[in-house]
Protein backbone atom coordinates (compact mmCIF):
# COMPACT_ATOMS: atom_id res chain seq x y z
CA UNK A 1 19.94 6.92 34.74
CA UNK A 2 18.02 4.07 32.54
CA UNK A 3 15.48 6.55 31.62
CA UNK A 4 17.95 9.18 30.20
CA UNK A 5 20.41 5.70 28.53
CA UNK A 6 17.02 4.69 27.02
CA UNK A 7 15.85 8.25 25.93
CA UNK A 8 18.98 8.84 23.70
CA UNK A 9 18.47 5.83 22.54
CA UNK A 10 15.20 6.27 21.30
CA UNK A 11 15.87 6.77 16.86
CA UNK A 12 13.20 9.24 15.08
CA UNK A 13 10.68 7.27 12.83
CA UNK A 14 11.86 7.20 9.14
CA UNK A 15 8.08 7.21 8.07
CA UNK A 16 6.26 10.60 8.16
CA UNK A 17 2.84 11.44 7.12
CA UNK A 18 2.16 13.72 4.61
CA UNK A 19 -1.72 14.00 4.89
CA UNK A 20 -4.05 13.95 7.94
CA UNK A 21 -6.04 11.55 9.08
CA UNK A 22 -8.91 13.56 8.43
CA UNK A 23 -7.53 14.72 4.56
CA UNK A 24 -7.27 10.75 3.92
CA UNK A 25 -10.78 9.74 5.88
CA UNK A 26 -12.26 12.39 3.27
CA UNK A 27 -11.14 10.15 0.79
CA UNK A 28 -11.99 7.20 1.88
CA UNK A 29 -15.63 8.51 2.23
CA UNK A 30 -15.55 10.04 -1.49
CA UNK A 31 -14.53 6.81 -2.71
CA UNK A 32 -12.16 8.80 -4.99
CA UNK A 33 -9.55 5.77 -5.29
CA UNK A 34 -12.05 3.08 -5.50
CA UNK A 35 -11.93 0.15 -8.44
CA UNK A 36 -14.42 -2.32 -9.14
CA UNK A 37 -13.83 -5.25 -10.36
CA UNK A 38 -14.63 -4.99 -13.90
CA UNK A 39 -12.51 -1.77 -14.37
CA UNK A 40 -9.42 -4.26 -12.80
CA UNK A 41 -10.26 -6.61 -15.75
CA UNK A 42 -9.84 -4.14 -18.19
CA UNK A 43 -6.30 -2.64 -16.84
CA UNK A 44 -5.46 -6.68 -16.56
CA UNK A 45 -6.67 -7.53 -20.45
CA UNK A 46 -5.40 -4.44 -21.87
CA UNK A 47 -2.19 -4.88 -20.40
CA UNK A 48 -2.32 -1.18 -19.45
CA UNK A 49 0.97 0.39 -18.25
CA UNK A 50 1.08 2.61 -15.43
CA UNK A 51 -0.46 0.23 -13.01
CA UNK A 52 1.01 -2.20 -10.20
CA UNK A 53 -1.22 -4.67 -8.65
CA UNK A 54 -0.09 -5.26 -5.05
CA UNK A 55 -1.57 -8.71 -3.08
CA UNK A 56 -1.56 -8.05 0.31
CA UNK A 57 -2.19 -11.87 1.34
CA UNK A 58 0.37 -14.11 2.99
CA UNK A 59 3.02 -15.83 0.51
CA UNK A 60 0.99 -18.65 0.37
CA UNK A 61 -2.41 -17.16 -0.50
CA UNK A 62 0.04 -15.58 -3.20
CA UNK A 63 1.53 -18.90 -4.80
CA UNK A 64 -2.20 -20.75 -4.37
CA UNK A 65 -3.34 -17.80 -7.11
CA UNK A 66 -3.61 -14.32 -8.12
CA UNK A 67 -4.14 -11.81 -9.86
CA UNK A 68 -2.07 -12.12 -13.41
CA UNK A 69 0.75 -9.62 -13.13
CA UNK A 70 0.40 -8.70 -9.43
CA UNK A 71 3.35 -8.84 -7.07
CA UNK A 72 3.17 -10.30 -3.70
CA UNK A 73 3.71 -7.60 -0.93
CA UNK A 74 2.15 -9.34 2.35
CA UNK A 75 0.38 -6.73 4.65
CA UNK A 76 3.14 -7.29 7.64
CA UNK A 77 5.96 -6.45 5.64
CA UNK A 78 4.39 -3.02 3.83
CA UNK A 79 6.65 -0.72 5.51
CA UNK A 80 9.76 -2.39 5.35
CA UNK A 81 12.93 -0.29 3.59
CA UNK A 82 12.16 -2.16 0.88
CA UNK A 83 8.91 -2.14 -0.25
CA UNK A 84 8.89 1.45 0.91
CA UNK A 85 11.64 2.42 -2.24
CA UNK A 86 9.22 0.64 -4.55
CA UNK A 87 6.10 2.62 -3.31
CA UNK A 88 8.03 5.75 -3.97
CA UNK A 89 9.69 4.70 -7.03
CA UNK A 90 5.49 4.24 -7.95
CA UNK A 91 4.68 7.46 -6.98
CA UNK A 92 7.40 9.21 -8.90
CA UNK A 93 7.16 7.55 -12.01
CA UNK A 94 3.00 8.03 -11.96
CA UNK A 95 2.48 4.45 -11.57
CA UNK A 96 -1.33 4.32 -9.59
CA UNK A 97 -0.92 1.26 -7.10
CA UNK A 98 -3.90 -0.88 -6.88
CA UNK A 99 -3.65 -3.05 -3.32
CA UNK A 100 -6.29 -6.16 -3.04
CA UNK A 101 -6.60 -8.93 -0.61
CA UNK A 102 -9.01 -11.46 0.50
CA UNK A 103 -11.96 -8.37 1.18
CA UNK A 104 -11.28 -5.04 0.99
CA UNK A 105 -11.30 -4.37 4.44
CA UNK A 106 -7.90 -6.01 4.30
CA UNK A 107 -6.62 -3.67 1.86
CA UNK A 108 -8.27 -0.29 3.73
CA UNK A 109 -5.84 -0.48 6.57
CA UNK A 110 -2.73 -0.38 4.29
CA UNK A 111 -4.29 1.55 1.28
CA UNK A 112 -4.86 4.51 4.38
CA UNK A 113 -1.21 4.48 5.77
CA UNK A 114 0.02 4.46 1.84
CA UNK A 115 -2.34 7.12 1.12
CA UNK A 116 -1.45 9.42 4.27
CA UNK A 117 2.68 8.94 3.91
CA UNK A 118 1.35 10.44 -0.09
């Protein structure tokens, strides 16, 4: 009887993927969304619209410094309701999302879920 309570229970996942694993691996391995540093510095000096810088670091990596202009979207909180409307508020107004942190390691986990839910 706690089985069958706990299966209706169970909600569906708002968050669906819209590319494979392997369709967003291909990517990854293209390094068709890669930026290097000096192409960042020219987005950031010529104030270029179209483009949101997202710091993945904790709050107070954030407030100890950053990139000018980026917004502070910590890593753990990605996928909340929130944040979530703004990503696809980015994606239907064109806007390319650039996501750094303290290596880019840190940004490859999120930058893959992002890139897979399209």
């Amino acid at each position: 009887m706690v089985i069958v309570i706990g299966l209706l229970t169970i909600n569906k996942p708002d968050l669906k993927y819209q590319r494979t694993t392997d369709e967003t691996l291909v990517h990854l391995i293209l390094n068709e969304d890669e930026l290097y540093p000096e192409d960042l510095v020219g987005i950031i000096e010529m104030e270029e619209p179209g483009y949101a810088i997202i710091d993945l670091r904790s709050p107070y990596e954030f407030i100890k410094g950053h990139i000018r202009g980026a917004v502070n979207i910590p890593t753990n909180s990605l996928l909340d309701k929130e944040n979530l409307k703004e990503f696809k508020r980015y994606a239907s107004d064109s806007v390319t999302v650039i996501l750094y942190g303290q290596t880019q390691l840190e940004a490859n986990g999120p930058w893959m879920i992002l890139k897979q839910m399209g």
